[in-house]
Protein backbone atom coordinates (compact mmCIF):
# COMPACT_ATOMS: atom_id res chain seq x y z
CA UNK A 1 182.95 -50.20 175.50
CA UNK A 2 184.89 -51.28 172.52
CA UNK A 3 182.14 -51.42 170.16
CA UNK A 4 181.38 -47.49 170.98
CA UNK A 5 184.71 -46.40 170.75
CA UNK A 6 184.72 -48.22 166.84
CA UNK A 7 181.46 -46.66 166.31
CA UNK A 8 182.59 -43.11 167.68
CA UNK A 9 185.59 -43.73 165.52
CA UNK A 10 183.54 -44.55 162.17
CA UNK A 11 181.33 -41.82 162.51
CA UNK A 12 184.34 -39.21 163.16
CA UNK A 13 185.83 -40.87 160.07
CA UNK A 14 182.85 -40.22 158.08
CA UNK A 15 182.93 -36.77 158.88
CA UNK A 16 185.82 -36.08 157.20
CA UNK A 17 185.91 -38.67 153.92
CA UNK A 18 185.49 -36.37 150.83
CA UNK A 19 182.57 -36.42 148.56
CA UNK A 20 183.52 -38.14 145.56
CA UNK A 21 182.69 -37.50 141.69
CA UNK A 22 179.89 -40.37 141.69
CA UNK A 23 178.62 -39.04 144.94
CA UNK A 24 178.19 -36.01 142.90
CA UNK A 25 176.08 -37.70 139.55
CA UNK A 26 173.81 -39.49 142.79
CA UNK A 27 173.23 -36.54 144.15
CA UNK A 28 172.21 -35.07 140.86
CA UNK A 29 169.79 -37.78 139.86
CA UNK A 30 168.23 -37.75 143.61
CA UNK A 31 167.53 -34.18 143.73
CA UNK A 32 168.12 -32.61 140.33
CA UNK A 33 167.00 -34.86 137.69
CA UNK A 34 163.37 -34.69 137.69
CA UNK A 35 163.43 -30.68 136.78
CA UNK A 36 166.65 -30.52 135.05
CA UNK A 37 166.73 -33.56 133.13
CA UNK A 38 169.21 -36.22 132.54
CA UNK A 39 171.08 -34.05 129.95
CA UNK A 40 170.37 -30.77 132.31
CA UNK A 41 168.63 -29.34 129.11
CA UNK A 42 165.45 -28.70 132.11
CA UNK A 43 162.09 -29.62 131.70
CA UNK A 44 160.29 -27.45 129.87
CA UNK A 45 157.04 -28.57 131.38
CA UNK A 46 158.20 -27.77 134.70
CA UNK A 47 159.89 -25.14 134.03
CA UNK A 48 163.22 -26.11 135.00
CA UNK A 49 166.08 -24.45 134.32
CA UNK A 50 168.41 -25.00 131.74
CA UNK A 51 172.23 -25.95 133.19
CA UNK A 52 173.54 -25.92 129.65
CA UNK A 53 172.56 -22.30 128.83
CA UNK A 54 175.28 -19.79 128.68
CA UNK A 55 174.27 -18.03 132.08
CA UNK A 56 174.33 -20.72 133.85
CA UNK A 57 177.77 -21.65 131.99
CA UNK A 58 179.04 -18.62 132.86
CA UNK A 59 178.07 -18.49 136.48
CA UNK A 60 180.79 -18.53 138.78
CA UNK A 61 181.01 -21.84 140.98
CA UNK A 62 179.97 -19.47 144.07
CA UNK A 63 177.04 -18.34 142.51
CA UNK A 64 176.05 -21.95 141.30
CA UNK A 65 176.77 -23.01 145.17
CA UNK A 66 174.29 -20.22 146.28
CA UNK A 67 171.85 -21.17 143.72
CA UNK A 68 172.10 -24.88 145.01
CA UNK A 69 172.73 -24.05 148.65
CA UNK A 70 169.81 -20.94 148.94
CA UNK A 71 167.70 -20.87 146.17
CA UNK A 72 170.74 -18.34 144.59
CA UNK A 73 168.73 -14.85 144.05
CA UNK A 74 165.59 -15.18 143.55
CA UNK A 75 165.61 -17.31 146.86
CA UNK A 76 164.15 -20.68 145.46
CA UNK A 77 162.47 -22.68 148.18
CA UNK A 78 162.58 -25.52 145.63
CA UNK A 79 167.05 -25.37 145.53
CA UNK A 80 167.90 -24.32 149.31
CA UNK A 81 169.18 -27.42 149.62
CA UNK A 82 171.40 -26.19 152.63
CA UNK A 83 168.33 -25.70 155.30
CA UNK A 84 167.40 -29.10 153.94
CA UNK A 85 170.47 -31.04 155.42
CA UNK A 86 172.33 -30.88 152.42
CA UNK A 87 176.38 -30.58 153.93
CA UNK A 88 178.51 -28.36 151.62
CA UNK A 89 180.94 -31.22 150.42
CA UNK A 90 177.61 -32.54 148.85
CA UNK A 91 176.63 -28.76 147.34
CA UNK A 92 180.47 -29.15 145.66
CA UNK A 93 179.72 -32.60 144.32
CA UNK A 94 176.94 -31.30 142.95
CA UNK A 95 178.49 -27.86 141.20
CA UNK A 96 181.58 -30.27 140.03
CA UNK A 97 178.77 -32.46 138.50
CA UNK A 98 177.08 -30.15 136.84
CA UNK A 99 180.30 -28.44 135.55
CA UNK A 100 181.18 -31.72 134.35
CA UNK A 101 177.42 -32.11 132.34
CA UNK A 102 177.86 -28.78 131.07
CA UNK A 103 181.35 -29.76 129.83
CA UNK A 104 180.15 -32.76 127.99
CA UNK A 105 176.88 -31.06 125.98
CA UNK A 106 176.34 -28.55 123.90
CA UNK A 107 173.95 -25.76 124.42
């Protein structure tokens, strides 16, 4: 009985710890680097998009959340990372992270 009420107890703690920075860059590198790139120049080979590009600089953090979460508006199977399991404290990582990339390149 004990060890269910710790385990009930960890798992309702883990439900509300916040997503951290780092969570953010693995996150990035487990889902986003292979298209994007390390730099998130994208992949011209795949065609993936450019994060550093002034669009995508000047999209609002909703609209980068909708691209991540939904596939944004052209509906991208490839990004709706939401009906894939991703929880929106891990969409934010990922927008902070990519604000943060963008903040430390040039386009």
């Amino acid at each position: 009985m004990k060890t269910h009420l710790i385990a009930l107890w960890l798992l309702a703690s883990a439900c509300t710890i916040p997503v951290r920075a780092q969570d953010g860059a693995a996150l990035y590198r487990s889902k986003c680097l292979a298209c994007h790139g390390a730099t998130g120049a994208g992949k011209s080979a795949l065609k993936g998009t450019n994060l550093l590009a002034d669009a995508v600089r000047k999209a609002s953090d909703a609209d980068l959340t909708e691209a991540i979460a939904q596939g944004g508006k052209k509906k991208l199977a490839s990004h709706s990372f939401q009906t894939k399991g991703m929880k929106p404290a891990e969409i934010q990582a990922l927008v902070k992270y990519v604000r943060t990339i963008q903040s430390k390149q040039k386009s």
